[in-house]
PDB file of N, CA and C in Angstrom:
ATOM      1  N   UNK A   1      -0.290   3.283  17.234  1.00  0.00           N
ATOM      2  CA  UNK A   1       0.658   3.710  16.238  1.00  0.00           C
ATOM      3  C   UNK A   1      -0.070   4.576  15.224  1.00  0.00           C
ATOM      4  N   UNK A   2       0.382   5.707  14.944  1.00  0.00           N
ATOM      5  CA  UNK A   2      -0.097   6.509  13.835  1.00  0.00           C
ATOM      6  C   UNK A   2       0.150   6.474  12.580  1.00  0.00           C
ATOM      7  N   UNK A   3      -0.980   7.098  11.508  1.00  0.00           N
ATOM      8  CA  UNK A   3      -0.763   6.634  10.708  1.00  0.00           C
ATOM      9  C   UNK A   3      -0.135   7.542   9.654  1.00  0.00           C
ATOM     10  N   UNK A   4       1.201   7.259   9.284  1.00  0.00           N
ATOM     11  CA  UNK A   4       2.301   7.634   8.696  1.00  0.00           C
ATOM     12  C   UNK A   4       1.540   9.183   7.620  1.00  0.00           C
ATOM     13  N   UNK A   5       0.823   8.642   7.270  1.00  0.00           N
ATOM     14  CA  UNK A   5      -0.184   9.327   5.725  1.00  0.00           C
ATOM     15  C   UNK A   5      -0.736  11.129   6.656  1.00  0.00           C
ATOM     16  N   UNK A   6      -0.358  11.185   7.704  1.00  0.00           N
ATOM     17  CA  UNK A   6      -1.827  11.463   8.158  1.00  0.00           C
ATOM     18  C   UNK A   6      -0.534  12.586   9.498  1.00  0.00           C
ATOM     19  N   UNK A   7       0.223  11.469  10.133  1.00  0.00           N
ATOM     20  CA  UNK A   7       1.540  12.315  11.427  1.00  0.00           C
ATOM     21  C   UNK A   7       2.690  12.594  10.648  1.00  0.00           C
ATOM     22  N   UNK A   8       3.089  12.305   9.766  1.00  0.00           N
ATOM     23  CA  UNK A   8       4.609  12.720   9.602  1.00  0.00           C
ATOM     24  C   UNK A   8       5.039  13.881   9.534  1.00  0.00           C
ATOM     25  N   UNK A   9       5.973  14.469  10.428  1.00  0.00           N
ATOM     26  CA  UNK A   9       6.479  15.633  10.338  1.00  0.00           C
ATOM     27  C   UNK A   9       8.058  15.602   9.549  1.00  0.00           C
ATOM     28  N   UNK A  10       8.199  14.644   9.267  1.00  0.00           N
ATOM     29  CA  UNK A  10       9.765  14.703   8.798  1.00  0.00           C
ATOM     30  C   UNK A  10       9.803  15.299   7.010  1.00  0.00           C
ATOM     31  N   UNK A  11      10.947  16.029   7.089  1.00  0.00           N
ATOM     32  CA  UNK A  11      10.420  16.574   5.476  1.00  0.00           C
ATOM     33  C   UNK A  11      10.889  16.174   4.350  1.00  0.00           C
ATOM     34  N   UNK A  12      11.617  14.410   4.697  1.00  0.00           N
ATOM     35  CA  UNK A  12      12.136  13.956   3.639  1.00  0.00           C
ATOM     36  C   UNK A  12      11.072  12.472   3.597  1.00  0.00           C
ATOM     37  N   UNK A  13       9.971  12.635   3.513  1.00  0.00           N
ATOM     38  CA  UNK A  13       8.917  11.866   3.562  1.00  0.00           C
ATOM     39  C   UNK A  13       7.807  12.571   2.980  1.00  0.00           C
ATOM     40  N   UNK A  14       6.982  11.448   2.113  1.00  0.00           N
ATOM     41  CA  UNK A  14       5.878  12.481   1.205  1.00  0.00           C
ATOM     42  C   UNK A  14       4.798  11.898   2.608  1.00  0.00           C
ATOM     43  N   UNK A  15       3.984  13.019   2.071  1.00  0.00           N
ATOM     44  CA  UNK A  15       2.721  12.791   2.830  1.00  0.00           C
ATOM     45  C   UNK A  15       1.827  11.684   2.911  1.00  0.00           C
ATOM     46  N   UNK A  16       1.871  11.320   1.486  1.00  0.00           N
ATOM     47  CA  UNK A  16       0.876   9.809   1.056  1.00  0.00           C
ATOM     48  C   UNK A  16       1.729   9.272   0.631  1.00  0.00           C
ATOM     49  N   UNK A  17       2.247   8.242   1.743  1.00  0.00           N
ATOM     50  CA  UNK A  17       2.929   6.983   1.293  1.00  0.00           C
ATOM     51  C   UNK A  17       4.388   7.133   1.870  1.00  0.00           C
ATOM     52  N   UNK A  18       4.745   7.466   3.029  1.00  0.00           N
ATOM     53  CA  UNK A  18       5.806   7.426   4.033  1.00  0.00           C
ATOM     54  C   UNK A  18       7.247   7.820   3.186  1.00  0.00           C
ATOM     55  N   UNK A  19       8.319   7.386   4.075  1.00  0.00           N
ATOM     56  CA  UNK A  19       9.305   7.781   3.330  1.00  0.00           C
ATOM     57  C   UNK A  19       9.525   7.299   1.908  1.00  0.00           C
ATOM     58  N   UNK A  20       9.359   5.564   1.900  1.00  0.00           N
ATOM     59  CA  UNK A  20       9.429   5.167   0.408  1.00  0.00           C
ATOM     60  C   UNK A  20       9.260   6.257  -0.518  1.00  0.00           C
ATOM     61  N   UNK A  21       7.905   6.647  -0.437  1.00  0.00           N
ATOM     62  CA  UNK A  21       7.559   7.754  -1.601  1.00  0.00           C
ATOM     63  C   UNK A  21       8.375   8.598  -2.043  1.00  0.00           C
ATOM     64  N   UNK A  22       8.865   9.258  -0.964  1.00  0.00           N
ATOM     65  CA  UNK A  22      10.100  10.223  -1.181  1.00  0.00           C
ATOM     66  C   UNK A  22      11.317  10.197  -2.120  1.00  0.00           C
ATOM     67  N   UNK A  23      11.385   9.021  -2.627  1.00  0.00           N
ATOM     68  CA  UNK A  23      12.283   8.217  -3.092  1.00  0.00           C
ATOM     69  C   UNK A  23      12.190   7.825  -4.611  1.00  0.00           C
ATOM     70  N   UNK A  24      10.635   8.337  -4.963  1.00  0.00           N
ATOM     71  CA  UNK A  24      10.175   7.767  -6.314  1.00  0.00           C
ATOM     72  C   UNK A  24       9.330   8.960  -6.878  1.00  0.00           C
ATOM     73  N   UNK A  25       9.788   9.135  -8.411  1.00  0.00           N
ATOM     74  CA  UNK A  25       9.316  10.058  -9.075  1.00  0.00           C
ATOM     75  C   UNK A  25       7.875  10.459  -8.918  1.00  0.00           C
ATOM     76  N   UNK A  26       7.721  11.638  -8.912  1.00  0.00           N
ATOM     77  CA  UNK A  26       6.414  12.003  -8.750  1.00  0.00           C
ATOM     78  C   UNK A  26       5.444  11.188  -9.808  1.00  0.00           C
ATOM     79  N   UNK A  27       5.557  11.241 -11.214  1.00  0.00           N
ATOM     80  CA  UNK A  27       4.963  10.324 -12.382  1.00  0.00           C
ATOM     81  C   UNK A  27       4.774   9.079 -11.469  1.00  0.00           C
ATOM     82  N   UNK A  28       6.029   7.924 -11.116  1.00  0.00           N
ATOM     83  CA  UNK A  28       5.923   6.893 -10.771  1.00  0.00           C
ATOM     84  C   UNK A  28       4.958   6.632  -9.129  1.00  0.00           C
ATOM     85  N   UNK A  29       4.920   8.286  -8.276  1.00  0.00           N
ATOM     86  CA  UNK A  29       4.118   8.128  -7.457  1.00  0.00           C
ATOM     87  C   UNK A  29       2.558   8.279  -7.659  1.00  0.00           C
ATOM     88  N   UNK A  30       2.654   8.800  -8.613  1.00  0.00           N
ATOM     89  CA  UNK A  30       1.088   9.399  -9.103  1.00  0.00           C
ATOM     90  C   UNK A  30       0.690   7.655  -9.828  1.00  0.00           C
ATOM     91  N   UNK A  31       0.722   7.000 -10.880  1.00  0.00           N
ATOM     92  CA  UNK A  31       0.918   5.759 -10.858  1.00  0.00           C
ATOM     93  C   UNK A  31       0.438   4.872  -9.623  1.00  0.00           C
ATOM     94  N   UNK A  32       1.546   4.353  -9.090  1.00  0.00           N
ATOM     95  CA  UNK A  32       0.885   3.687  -7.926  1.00  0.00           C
ATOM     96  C   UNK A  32       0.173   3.920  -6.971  1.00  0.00           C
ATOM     97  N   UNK A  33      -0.244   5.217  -6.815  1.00  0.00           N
ATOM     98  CA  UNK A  33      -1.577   6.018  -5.934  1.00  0.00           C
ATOM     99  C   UNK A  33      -2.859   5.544  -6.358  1.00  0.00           C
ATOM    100  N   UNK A  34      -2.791   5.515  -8.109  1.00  0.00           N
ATOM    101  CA  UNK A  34      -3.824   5.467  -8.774  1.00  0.00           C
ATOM    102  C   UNK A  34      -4.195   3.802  -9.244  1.00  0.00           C
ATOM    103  N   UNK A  35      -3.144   3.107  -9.117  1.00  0.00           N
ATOM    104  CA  UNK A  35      -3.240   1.710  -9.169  1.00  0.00           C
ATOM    105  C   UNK A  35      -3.605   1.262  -7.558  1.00  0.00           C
ATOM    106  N   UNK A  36      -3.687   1.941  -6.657  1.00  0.00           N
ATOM    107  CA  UNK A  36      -3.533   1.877  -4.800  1.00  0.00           C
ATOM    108  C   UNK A  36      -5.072   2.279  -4.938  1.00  0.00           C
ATOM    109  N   UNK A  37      -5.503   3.182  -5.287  1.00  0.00           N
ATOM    110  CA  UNK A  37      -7.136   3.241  -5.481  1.00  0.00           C
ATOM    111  C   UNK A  37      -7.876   2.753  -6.385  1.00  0.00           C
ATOM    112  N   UNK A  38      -7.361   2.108  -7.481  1.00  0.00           N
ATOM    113  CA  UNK A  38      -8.446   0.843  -8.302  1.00  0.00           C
ATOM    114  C   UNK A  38      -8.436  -0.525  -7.234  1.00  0.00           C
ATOM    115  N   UNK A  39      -7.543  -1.029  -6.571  1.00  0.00           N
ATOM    116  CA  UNK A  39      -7.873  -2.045  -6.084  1.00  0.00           C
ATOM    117  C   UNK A  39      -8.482  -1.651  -4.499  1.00  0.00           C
ATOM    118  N   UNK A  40      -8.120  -0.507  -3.923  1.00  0.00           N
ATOM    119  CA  UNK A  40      -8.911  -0.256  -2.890  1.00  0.00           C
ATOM    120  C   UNK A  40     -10.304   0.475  -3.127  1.00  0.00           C
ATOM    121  N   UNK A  41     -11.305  -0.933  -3.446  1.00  0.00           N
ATOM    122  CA  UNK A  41     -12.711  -0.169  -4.314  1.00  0.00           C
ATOM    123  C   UNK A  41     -13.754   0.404  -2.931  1.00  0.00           C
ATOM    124  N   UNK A  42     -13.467   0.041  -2.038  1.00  0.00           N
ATOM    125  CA  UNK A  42     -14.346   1.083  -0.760  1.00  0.00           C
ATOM    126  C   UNK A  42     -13.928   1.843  -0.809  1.00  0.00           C
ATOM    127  N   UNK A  43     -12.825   2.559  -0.604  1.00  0.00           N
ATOM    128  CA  UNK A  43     -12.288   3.735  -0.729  1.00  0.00           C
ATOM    129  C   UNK A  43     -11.919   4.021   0.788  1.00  0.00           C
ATOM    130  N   UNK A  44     -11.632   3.142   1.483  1.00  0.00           N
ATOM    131  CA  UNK A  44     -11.178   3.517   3.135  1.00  0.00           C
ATOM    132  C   UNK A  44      -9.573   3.905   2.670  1.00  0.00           C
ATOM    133  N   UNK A  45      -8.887   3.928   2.173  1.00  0.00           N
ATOM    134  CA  UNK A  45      -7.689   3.965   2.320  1.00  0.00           C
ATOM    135  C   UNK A  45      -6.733   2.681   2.673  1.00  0.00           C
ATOM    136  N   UNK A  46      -7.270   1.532   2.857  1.00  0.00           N
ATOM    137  CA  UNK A  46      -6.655   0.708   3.122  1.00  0.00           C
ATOM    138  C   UNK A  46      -6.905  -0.489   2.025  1.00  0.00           C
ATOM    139  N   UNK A  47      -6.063  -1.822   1.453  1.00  0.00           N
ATOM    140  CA  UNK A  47      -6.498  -2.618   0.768  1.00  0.00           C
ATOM    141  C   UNK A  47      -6.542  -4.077   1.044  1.00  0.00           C
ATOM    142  N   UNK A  48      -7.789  -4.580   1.409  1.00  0.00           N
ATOM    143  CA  UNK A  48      -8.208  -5.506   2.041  1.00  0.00           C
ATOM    144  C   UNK A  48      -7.336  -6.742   1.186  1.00  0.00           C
ATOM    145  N   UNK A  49      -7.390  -8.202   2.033  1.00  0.00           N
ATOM    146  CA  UNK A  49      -6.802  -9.355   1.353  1.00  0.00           C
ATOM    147  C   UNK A  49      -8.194  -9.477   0.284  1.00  0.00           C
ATOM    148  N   UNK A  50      -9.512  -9.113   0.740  1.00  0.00           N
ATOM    149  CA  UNK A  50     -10.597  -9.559  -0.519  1.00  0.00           C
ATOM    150  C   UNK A  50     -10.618  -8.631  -1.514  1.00  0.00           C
ATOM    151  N   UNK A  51     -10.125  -7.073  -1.647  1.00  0.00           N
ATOM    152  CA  UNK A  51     -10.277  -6.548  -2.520  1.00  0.00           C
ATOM    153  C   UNK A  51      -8.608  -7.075  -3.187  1.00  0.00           C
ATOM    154  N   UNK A  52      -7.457  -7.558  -2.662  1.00  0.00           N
ATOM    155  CA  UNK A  52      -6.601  -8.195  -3.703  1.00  0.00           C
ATOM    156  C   UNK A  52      -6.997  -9.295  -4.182  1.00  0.00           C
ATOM    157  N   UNK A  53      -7.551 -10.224  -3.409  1.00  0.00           N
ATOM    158  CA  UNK A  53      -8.471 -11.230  -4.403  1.00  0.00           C
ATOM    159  C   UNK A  53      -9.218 -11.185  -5.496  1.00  0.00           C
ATOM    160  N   UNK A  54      -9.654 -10.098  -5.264  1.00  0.00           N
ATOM    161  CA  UNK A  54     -11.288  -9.951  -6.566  1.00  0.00           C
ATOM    162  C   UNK A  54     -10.400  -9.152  -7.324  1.00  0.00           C
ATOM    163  N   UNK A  55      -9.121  -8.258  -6.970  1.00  0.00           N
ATOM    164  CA  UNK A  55      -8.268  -7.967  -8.499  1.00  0.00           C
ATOM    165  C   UNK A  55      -7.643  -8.684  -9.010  1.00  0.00           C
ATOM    166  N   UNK A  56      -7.013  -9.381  -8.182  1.00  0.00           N
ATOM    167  CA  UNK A  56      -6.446 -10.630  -8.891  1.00  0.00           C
ATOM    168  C   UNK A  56      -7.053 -11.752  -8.786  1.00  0.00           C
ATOM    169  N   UNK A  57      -7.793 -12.253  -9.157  1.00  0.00           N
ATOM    170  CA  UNK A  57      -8.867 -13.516  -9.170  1.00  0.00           C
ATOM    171  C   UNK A  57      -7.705 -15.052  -9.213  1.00  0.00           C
ATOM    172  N   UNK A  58      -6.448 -14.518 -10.024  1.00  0.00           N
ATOM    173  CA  UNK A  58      -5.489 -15.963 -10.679  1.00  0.00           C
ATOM    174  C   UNK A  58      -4.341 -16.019  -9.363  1.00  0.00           C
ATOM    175  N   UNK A  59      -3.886 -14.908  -8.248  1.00  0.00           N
ATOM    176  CA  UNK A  59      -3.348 -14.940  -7.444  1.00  0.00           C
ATOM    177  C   UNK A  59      -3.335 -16.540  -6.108  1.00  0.00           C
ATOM    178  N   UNK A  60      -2.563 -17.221  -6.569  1.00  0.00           N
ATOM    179  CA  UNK A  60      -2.464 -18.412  -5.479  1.00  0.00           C
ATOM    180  C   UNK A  60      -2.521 -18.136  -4.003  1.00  0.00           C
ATOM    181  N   UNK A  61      -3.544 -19.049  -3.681  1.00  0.00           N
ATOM    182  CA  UNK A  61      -3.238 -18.024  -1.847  1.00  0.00           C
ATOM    183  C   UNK A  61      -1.653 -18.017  -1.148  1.00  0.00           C
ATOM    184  N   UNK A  62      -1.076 -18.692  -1.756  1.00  0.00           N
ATOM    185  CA  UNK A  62       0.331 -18.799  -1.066  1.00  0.00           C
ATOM    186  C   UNK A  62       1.087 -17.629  -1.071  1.00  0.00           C
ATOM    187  N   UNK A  63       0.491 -17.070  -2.503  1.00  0.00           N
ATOM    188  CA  UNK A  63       1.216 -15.986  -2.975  1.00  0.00           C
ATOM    189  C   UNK A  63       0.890 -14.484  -1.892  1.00  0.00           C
ATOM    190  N   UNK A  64      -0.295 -14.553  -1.503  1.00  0.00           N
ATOM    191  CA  UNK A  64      -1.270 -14.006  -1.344  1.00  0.00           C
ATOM    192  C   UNK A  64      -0.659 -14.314   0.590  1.00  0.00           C
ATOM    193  N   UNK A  65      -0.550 -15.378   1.046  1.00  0.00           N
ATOM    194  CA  UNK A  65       0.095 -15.847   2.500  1.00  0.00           C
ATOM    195  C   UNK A  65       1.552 -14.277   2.491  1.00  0.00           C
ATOM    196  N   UNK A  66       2.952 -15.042   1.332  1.00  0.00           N
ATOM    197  CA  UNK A  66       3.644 -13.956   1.255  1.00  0.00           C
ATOM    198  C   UNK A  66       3.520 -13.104   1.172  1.00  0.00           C
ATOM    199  N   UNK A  67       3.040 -12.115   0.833  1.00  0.00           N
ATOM    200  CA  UNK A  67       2.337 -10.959   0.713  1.00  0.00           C
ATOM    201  C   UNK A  67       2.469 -10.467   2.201  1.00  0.00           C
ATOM    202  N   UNK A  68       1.341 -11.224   2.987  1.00  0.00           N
ATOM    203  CA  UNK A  68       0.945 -10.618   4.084  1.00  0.00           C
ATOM    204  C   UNK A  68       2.425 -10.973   5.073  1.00  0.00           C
ATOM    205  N   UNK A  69       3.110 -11.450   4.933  1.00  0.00           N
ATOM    206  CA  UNK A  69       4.296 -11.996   5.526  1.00  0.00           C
ATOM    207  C   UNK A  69       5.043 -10.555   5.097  1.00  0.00           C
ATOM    208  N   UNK A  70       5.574 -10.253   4.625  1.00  0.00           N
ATOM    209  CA  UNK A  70       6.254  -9.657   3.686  1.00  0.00           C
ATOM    210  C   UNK A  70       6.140  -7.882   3.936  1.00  0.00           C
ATOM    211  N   UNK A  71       4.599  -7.462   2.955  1.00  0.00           N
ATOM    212  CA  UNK A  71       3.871  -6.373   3.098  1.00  0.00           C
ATOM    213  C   UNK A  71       3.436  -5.922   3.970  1.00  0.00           C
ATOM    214  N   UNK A  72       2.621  -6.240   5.170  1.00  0.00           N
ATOM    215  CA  UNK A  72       1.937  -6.146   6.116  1.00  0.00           C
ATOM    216  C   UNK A  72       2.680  -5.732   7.249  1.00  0.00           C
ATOM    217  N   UNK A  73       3.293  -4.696   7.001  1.00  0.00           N
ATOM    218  CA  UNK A  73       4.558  -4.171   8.134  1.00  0.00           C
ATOM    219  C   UNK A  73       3.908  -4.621   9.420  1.00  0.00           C
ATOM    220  N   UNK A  74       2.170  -3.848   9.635  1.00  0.00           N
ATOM    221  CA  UNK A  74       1.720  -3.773  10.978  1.00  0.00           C
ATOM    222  C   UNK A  74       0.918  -4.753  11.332  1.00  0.00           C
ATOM    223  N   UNK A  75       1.120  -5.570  10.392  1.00  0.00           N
ATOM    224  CA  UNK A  75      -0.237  -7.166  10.427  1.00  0.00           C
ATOM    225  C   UNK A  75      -1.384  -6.923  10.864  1.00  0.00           C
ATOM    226  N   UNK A  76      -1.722  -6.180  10.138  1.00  0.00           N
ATOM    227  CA  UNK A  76      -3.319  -5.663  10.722  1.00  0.00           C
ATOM    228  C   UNK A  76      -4.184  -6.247   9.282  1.00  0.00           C
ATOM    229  N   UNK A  77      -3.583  -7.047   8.753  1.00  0.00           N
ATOM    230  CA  UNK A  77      -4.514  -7.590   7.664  1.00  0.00           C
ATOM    231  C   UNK A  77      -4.706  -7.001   6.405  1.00  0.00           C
ATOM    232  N   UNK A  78      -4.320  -5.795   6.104  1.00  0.00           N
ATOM    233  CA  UNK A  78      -4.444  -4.872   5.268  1.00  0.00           C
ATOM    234  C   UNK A  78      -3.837  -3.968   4.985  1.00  0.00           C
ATOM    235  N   UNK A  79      -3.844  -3.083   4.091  1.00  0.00           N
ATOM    236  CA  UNK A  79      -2.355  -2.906   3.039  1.00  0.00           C
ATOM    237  C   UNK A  79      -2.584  -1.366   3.376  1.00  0.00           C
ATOM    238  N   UNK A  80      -1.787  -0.180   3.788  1.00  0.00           N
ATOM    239  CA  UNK A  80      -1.557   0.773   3.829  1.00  0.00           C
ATOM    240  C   UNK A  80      -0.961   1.250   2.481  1.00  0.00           C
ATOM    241  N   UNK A  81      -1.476   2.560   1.676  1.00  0.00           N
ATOM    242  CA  UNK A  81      -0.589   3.034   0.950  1.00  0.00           C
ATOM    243  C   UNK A  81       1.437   3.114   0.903  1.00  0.00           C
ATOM    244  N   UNK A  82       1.612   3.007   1.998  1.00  0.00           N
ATOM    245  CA  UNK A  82       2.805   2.915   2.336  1.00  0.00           C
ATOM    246  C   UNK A  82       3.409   1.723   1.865  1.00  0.00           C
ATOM    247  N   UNK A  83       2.719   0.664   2.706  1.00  0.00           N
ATOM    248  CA  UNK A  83       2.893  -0.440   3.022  1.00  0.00           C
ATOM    249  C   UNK A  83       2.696  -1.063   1.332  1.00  0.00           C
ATOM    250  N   UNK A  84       1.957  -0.814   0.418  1.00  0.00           N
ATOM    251  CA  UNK A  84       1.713  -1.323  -0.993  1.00  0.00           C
ATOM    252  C   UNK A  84       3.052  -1.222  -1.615  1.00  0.00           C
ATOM    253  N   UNK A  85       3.247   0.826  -1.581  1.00  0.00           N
ATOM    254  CA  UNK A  85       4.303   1.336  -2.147  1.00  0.00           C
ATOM    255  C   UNK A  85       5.995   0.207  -2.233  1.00  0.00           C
ATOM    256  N   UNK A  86       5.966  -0.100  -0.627  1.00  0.00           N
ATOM    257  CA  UNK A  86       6.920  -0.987   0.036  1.00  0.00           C
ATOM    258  C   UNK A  86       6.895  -2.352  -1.189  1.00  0.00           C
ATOM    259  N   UNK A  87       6.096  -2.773  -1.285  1.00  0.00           N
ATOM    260  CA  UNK A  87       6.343  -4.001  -1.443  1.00  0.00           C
ATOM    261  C   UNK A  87       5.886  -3.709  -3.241  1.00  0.00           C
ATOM    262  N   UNK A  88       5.450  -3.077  -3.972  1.00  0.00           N
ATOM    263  CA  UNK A  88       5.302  -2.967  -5.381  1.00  0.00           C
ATOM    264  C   UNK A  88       6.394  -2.166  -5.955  1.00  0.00           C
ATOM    265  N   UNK A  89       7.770  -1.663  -4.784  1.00  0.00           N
ATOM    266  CA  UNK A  89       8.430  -0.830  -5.662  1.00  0.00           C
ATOM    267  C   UNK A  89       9.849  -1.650  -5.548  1.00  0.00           C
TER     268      UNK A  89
END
């Protein structure tokens, strides 16, 4: 499966961050891009369950279980810009 950020040809879809994005003010996308790269501190593009841990240190793992239930469209363990957008907007 490809990754949305990277194949989309459709032109009612932003580039970073799938269709959701499309949908939300540029201000409010610029925002969560920039909150999407403080907690993704490697900088792969993706945001690990340990880099949401170490930002949120007070996060209950249960909370943290939902999340991945929830967010994790492709259950690959880790949070796609898309996939953040999805579930923080």
């Amino acid at each position: 499966m490809g990754d949305i950020r990277t194949t989309s040809t459709r032109t009612n879809e932003h580039p970073e961050g799938g269709p959701v994005a499309a949908e939300l003010s540029d201000e409010r996308l610029a925002r969560l891009k920039s909150t999407f790269a403080s907690i993704d501190t490697d900088g792969d593009g993706y945001i690990s369950e340990s880099e949401l841990r170490r930002h949120f240190p007070d996060l209950p793992p249960e909370a943290l279980g939902a999340m991945s239930q929830e967010a994790d469209l492709d259950q690959d363990g880790r949070y796609s810009l898309e996939e953040f957008i999805r579930a923080v907007s």
